[in-house]
C-alpha atoms as a PDB file:
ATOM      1  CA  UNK A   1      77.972  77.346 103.400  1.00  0.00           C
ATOM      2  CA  UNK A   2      77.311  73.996 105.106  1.00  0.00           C
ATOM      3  CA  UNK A   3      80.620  72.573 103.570  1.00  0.00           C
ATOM      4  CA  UNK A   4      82.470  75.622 104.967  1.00  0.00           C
ATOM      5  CA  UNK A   5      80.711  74.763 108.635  1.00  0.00           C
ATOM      6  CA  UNK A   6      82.619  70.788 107.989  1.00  0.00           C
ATOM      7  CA  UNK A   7      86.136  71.842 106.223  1.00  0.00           C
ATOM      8  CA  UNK A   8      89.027  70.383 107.623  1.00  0.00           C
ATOM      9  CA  UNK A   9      86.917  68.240 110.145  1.00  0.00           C
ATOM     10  CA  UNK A  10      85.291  65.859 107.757  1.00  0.00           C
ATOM     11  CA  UNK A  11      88.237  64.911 105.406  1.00  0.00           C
ATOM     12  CA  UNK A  12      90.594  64.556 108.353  1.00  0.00           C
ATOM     13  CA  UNK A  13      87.966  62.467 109.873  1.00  0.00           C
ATOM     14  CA  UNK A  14      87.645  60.138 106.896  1.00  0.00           C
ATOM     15  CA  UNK A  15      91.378  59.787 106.386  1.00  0.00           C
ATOM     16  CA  UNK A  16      91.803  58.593 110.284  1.00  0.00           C
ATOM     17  CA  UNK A  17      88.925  56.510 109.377  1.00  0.00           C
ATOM     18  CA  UNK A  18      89.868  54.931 106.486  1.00  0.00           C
ATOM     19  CA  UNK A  19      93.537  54.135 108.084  1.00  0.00           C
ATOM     20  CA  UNK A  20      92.677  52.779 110.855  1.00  0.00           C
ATOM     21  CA  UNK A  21      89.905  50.532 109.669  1.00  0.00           C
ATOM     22  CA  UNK A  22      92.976  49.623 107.212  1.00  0.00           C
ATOM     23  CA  UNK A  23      95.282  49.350 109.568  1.00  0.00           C
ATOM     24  CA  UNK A  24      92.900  46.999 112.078  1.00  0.00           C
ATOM     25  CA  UNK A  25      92.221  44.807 108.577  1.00  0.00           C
ATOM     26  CA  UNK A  26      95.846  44.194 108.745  1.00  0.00           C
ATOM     27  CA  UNK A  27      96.258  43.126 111.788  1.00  0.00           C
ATOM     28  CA  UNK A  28      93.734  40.815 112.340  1.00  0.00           C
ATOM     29  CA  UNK A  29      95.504  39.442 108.775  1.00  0.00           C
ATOM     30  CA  UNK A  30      98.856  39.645 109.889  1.00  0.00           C
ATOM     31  CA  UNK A  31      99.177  39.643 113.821  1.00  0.00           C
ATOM     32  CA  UNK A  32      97.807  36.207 114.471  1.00  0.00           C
ATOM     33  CA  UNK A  33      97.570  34.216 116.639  1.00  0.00           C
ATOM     34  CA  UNK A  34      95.996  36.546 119.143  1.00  0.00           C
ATOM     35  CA  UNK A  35      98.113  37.999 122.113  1.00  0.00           C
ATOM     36  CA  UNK A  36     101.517  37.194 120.525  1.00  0.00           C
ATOM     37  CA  UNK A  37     103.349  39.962 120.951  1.00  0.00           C
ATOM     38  CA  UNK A  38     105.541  41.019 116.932  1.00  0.00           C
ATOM     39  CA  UNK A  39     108.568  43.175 117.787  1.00  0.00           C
ATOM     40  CA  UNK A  40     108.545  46.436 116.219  1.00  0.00           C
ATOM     41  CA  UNK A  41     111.192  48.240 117.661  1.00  0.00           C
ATOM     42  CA  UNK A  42     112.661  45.939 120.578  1.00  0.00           C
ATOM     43  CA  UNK A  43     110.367  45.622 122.736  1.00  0.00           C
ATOM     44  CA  UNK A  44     109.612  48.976 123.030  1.00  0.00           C
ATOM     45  CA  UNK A  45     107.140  48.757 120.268  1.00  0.00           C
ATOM     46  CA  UNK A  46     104.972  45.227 119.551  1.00  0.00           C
ATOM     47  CA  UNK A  47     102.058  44.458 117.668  1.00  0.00           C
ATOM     48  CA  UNK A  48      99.945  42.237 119.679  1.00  0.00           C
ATOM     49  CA  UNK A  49      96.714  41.600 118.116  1.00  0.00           C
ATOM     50  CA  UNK A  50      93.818  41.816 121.654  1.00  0.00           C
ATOM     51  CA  UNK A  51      90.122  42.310 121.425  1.00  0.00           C
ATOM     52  CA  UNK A  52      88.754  44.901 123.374  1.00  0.00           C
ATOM     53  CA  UNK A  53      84.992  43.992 124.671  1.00  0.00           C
ATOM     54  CA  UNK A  54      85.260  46.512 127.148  1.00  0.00           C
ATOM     55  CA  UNK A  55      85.210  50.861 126.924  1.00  0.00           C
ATOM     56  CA  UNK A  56      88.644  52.705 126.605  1.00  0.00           C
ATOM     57  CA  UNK A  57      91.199  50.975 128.035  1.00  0.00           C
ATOM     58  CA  UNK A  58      89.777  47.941 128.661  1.00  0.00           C
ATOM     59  CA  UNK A  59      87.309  49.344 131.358  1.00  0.00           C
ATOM     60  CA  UNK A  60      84.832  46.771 131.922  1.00  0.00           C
ATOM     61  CA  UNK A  61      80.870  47.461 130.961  1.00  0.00           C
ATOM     62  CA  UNK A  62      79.433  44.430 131.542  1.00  0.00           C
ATOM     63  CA  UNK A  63      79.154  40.905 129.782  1.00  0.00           C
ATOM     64  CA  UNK A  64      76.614  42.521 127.787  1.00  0.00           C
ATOM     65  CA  UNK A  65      78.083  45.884 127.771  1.00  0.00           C
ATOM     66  CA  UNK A  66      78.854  45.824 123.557  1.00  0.00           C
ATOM     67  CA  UNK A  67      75.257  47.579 122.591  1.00  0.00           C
ATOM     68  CA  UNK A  68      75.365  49.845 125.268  1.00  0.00           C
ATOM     69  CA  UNK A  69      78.965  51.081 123.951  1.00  0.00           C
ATOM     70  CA  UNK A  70      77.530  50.966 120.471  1.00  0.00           C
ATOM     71  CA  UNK A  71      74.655  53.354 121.978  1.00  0.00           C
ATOM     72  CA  UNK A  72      76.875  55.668 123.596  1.00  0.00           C
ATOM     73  CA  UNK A  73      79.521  56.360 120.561  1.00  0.00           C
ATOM     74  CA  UNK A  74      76.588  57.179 118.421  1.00  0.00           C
ATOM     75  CA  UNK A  75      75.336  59.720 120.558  1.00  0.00           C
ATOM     76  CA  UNK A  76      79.179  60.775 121.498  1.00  0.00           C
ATOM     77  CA  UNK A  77      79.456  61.248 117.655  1.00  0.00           C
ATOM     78  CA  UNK A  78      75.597  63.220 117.294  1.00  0.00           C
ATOM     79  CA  UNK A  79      77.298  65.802 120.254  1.00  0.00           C
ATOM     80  CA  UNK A  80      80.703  65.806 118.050  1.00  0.00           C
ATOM     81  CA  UNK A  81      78.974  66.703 114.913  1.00  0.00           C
ATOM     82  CA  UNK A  82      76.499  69.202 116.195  1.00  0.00           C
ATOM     83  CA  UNK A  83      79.741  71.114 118.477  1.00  0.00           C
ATOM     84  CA  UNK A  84      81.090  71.081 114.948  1.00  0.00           C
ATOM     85  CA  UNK A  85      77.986  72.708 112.722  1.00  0.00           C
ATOM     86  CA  UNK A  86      78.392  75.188 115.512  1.00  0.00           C
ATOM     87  CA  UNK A  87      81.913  75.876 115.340  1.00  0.00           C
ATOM     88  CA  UNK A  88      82.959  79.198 114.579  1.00  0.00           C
ATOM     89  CA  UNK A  89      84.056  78.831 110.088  1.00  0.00           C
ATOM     90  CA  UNK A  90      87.263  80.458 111.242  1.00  0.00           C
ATOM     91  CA  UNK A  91      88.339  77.984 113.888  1.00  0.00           C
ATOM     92  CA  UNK A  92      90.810  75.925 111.774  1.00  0.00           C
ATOM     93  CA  UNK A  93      92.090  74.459 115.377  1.00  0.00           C
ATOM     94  CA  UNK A  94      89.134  73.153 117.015  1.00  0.00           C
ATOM     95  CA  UNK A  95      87.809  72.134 113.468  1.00  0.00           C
ATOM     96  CA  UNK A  96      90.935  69.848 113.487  1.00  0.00           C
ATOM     97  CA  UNK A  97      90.564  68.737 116.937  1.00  0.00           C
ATOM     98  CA  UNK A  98      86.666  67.685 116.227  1.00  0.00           C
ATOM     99  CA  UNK A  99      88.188  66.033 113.448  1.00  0.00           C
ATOM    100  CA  UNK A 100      90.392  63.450 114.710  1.00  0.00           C
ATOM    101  CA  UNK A 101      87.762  63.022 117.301  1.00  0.00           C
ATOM    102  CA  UNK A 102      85.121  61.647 114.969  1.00  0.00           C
ATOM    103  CA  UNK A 103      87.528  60.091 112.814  1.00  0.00           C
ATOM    104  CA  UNK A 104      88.486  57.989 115.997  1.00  0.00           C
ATOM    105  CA  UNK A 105      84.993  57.535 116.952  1.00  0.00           C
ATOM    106  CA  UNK A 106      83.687  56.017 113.737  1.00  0.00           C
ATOM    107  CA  UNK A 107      86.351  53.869 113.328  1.00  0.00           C
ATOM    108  CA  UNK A 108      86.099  52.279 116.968  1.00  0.00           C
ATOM    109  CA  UNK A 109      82.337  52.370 116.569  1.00  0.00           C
ATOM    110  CA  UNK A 110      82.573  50.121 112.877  1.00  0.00           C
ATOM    111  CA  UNK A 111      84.887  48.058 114.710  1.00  0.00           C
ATOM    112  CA  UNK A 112      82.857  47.176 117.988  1.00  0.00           C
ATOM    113  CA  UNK A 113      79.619  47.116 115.485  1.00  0.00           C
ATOM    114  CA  UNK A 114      81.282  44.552 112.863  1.00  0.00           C
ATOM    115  CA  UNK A 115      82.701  42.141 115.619  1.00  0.00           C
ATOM    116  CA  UNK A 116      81.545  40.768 118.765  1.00  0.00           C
ATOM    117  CA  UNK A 117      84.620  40.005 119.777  1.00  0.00           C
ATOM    118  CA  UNK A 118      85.338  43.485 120.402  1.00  0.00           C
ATOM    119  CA  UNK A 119      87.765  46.093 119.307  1.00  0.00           C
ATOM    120  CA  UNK A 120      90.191  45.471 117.339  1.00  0.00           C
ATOM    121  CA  UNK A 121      93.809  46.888 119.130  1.00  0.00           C
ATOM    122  CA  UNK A 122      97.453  46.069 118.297  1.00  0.00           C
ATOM    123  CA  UNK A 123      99.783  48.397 119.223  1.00  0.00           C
ATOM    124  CA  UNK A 124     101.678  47.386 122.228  1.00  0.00           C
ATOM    125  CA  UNK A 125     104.183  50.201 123.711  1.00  0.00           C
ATOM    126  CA  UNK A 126     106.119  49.509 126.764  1.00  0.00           C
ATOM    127  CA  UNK A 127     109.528  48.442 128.041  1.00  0.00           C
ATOM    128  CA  UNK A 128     110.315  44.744 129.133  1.00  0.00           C
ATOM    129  CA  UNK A 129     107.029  43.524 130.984  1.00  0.00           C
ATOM    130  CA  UNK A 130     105.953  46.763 131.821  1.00  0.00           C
ATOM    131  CA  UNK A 131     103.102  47.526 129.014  1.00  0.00           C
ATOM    132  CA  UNK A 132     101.030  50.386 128.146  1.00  0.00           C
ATOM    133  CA  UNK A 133      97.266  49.221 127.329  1.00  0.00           C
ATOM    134  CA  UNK A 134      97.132  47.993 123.862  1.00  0.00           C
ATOM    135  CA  UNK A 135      95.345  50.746 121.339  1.00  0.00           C
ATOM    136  CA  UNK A 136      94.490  51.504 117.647  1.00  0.00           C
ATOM    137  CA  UNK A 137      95.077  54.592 115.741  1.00  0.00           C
ATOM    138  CA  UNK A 138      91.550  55.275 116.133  1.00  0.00           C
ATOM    139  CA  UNK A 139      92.582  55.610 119.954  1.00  0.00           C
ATOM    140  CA  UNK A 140      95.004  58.014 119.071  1.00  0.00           C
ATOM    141  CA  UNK A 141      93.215  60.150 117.384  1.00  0.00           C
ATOM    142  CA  UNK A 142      91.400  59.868 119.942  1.00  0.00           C
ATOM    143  CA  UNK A 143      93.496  61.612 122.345  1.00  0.00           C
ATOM    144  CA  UNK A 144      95.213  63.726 120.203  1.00  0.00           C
ATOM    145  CA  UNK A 145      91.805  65.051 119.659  1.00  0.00           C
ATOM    146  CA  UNK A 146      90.599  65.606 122.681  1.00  0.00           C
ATOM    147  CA  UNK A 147      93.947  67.293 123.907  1.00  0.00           C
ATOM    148  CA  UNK A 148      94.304  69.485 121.014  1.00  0.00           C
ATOM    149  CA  UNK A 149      90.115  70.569 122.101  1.00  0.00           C
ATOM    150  CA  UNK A 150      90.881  71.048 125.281  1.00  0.00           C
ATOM    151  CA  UNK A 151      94.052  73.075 124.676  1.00  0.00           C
ATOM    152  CA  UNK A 152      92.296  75.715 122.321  1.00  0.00           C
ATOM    153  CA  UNK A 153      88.816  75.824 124.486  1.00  0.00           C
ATOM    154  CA  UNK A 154      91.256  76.653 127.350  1.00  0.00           C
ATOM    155  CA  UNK A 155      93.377  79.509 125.071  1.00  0.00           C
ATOM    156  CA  UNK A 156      90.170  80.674 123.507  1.00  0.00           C
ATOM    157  CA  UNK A 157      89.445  84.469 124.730  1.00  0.00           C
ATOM    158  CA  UNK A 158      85.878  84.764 126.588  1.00  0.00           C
ATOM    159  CA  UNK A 159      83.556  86.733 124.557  1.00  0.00           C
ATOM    160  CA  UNK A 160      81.053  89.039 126.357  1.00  0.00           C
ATOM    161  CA  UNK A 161      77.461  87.775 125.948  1.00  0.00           C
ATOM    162  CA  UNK A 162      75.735  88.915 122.881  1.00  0.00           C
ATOM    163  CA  UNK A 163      72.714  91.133 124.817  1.00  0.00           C
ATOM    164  CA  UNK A 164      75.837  92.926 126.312  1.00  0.00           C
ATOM    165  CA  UNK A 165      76.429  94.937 123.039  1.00  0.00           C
ATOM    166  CA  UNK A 166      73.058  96.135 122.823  1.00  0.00           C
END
């Protein structure tokens, strides 16, 4: 039964884990030296290898702001696991949704925890000198995550209260 409670959620969350620690291995390999951008696709897409010290998009918490962050994402992941044990077997969506959450989670969490100089992100999106923050694909995840949650909370029916049907 407790395997049922973490189907879909946990393997998804592994695979986004496992690619984008592999993916951040690569470009700390590959995308040196630091802030020089690699054309992808024009220069609409770049890898630029950056360091992110800060919380999500760069937002600043402090000079000594990495334990704090380290701190947080554990309890962030604690709430994500525990909304998951309680999530419904049947609810293959939000299961999915908690699943690229964590995924993204860990992997930004391993990443702040292994290096002080931050989080590793590379992928630069923009057009000419107009750029998008640099991310991972823990970041997307991320996101996707937390849209795809908020979409079914919002389309999930209300259910009366169970002391109603007595």
């Amino acid at each position: 039964m407790l395997l049922r409670r973490f189907r879909y959620a946990l393997p998804l969350a592994l695979t986004v884990f496992f690619v984008d620690c592999t993916t951040k291995e690569l470009a700390v390999e590959a995308l040196v030296p630091e802030h020089t951008p690699h054309s992808v696709i024009g220069s609409a897409v770049r890898f630029t290898l950056a360091y992110n010290r800060g919380a999500a998009m760069g937002l600043p918490f402090g000079a000594m702001g990495r334990w704090p962050l380290v701190a947080l994402s554990l309890v962030v992941v604690a709430v994500l696991l525990r909304f998951l044990y309680r999530t419904p077997v049947h609810a293959r969506r939000q299961r999915i949704a908690l699943g690229l959450l964590l995924g993204g989670a860990f992997g930004n969490l391993l990443s702040r925890v292994r290096s002080p100089a931050g989080v590793v992100d590379f992928i630069d999106i923009g057009i000419g000198q107009t750029r998008f923050y640099l991310f991972n694909v823990a970041d997307i995840a991320v996101c996707v995550g937390a849209v795809l949650l908020a979409l079914v909370l919002w389309r999930e029916t209300p259910r009366p209260p169970e002391d109603a049907a007595a």
